[in-house]
N, C-alpha and C. Protein backbone atom coordinates (compact mmCIF):
# COMPACT_ATOMS: atom_id res chain seq x y z
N UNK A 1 -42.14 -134.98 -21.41
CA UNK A 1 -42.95 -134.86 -20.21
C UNK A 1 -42.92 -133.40 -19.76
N UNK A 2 -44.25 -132.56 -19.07
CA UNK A 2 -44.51 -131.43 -18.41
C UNK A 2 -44.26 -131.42 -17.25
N UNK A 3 -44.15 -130.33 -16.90
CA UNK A 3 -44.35 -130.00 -15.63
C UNK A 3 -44.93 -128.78 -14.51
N UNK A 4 -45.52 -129.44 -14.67
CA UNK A 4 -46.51 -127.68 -14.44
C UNK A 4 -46.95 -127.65 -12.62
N UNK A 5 -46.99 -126.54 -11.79
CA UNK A 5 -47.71 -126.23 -10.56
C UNK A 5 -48.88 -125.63 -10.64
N UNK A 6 -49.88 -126.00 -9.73
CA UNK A 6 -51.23 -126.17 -9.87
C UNK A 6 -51.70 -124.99 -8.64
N UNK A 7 -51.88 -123.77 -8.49
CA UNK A 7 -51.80 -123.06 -7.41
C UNK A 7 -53.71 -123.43 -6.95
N UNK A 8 -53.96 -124.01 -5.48
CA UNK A 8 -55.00 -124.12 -5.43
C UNK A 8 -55.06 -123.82 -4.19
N UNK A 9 -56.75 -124.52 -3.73
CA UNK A 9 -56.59 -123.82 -1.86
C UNK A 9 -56.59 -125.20 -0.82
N UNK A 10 -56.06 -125.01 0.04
CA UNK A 10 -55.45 -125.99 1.04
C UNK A 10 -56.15 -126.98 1.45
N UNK A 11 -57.66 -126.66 1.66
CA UNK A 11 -58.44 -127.32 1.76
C UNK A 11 -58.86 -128.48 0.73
N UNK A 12 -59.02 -128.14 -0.07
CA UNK A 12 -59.14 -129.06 -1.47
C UNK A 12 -58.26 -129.77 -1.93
N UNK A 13 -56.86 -129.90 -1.32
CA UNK A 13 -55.68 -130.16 -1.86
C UNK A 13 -55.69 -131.47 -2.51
N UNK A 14 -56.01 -132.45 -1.19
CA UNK A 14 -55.95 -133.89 -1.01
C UNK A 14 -56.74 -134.66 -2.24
N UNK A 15 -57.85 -133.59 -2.41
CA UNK A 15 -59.33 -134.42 -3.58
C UNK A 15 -58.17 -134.52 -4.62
N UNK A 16 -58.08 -133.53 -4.83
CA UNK A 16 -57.16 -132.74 -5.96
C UNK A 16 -55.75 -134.03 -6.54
N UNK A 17 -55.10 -133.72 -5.45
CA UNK A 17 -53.96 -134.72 -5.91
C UNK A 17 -54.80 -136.45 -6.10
N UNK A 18 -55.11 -136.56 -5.04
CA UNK A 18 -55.94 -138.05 -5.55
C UNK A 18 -56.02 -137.71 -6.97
N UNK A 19 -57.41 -137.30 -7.80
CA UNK A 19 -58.18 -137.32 -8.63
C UNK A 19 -56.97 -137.36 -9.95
N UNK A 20 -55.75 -136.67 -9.52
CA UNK A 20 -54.18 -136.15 -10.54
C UNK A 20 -53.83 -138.02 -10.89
N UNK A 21 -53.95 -138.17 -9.50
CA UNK A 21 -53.17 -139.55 -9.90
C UNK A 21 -53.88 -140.67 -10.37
N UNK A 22 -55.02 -140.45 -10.58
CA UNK A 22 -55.67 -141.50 -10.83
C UNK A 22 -56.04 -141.66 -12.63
N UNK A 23 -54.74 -140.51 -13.34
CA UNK A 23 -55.16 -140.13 -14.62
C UNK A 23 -53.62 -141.22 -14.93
N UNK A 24 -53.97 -141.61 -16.31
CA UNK A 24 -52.83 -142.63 -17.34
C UNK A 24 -51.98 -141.49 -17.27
N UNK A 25 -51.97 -140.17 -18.12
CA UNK A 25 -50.98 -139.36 -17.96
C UNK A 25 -50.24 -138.52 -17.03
N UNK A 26 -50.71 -138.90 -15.66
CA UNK A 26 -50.34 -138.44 -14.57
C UNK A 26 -48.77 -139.20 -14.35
N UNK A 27 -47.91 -139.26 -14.40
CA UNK A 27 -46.61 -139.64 -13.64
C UNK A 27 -46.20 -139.32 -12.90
N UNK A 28 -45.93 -138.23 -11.87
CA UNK A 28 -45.63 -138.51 -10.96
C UNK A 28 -47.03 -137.20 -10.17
N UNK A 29 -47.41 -137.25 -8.99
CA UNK A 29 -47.57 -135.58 -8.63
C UNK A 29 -47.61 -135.50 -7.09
N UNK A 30 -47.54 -134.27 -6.11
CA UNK A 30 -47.39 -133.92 -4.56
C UNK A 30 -47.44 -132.65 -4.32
N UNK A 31 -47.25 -132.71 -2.90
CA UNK A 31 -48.06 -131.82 -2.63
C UNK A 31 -46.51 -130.81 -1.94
N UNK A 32 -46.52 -129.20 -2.69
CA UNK A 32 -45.41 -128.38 -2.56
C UNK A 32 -45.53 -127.84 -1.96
N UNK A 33 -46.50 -127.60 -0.62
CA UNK A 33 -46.22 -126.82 0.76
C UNK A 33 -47.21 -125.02 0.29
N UNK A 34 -48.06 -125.12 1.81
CA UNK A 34 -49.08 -123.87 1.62
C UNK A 34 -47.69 -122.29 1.40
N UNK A 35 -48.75 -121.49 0.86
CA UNK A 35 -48.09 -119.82 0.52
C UNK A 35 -47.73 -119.43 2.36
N UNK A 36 -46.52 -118.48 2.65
CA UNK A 36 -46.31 -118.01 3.76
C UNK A 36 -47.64 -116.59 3.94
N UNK A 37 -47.81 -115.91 2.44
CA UNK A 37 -48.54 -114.64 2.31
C UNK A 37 -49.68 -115.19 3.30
N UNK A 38 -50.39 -116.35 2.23
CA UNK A 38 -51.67 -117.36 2.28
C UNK A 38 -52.07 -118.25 2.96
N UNK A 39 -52.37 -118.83 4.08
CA UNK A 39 -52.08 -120.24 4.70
C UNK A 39 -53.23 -120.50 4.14
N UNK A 40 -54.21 -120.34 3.26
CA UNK A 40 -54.68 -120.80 2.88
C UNK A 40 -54.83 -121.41 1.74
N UNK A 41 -53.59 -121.21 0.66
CA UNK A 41 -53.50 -121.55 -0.54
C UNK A 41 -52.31 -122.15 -0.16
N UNK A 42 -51.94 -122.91 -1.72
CA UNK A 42 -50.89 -123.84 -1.74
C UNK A 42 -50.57 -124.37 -3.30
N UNK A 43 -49.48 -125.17 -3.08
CA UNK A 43 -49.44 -125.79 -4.70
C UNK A 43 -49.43 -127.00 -4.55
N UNK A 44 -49.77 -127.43 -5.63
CA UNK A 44 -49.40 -129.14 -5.97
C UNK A 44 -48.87 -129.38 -7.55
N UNK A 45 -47.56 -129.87 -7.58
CA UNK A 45 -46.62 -130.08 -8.47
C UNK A 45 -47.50 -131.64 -9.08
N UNK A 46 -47.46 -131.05 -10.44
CA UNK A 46 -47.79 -132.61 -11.28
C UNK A 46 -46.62 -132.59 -12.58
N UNK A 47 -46.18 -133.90 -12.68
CA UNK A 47 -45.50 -134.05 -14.10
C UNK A 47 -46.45 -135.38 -14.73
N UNK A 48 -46.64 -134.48 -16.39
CA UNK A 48 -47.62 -135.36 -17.20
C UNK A 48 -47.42 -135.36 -18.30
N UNK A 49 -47.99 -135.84 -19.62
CA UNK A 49 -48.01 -135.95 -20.55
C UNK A 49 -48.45 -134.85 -21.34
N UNK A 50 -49.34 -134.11 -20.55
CA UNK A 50 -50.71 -132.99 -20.94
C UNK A 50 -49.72 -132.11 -21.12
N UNK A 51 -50.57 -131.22 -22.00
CA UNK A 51 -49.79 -129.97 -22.12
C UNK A 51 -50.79 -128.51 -21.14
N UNK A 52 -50.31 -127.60 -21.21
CA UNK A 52 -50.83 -126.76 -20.04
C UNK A 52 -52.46 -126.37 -20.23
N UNK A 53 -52.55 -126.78 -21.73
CA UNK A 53 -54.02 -126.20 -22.12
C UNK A 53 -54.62 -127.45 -21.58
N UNK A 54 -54.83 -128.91 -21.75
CA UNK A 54 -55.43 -129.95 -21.59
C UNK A 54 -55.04 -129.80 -19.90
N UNK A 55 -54.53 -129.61 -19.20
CA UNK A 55 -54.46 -129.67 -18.06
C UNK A 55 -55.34 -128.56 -17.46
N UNK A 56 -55.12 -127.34 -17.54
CA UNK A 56 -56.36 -126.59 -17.49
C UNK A 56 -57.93 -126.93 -17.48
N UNK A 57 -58.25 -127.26 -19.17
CA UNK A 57 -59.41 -128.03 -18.99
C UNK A 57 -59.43 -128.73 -18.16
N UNK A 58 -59.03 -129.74 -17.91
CA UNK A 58 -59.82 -130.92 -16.77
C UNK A 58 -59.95 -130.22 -15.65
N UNK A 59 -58.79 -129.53 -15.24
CA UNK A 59 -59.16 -129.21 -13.94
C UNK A 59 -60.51 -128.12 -13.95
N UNK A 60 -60.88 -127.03 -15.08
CA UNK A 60 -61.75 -126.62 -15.17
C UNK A 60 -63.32 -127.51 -15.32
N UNK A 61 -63.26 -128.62 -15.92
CA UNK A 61 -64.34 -129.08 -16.21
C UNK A 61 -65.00 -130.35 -15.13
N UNK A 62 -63.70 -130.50 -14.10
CA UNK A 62 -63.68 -131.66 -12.73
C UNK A 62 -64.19 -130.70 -12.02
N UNK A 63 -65.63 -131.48 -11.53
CA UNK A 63 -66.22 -131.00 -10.74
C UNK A 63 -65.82 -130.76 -9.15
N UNK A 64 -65.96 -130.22 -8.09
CA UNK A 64 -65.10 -130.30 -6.82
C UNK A 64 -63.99 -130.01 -6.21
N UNK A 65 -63.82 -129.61 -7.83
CA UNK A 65 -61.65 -128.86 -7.31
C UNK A 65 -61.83 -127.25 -8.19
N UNK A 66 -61.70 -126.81 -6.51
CA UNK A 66 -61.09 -125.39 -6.56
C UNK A 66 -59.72 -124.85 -6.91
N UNK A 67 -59.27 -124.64 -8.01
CA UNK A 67 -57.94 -124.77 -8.05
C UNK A 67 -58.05 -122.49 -8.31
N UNK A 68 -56.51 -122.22 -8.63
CA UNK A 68 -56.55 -120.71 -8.63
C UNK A 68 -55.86 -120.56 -10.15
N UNK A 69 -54.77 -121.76 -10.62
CA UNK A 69 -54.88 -121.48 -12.07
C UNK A 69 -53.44 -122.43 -11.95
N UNK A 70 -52.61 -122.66 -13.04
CA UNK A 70 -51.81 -123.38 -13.50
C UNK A 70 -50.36 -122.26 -14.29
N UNK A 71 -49.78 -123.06 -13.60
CA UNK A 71 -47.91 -122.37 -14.41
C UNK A 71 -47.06 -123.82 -14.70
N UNK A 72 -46.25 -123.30 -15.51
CA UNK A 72 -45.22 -124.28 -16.33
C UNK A 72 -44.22 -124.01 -14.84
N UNK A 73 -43.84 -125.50 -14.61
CA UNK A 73 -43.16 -125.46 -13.29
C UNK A 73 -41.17 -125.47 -14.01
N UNK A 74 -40.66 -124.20 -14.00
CA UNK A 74 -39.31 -124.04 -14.53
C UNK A 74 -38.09 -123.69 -13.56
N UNK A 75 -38.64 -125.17 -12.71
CA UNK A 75 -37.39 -124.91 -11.46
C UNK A 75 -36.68 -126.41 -11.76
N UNK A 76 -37.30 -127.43 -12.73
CA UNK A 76 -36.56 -128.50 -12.68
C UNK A 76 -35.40 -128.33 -13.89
């Protein structure tokens, strides 16, 4: 299993995580609290099956989610 953070903007968050969980390879995902720099950005932590490239795509090719880009989450 992955684990990757999803850096996106605050506003969009909620579509975002919905749309995460509503995938078979989604196991767990939430929402990790807006940037102090940014109050307008934020992350949302997903652990999945996907690897960072297939996770990318979707979120690139899902229409409605503004995301800012994806990192391998290496705090667990």
């Amino acid at each position: 299993m992955n684990s990757f953070i999803i850096d996106c903007y605050v506003k969009g968050h909620k579509t975002l995580i919905r749309k995460l969980k509503r995938l078979k390879t989604t196991k767990e995902v939430y929402f990790n609290g807006q940037y102090r720099q940014d109050l307008s950005l934020c992350q949302v932590v997903i652990f999945t099956d996907w690897s960072e490239d297939q996770l990318d795509n979707w979120l690139y090719s899902t229409k409605h989610i503004d995301y800012i880009g994806v990192a391998i989450n290496e705090t667990i």
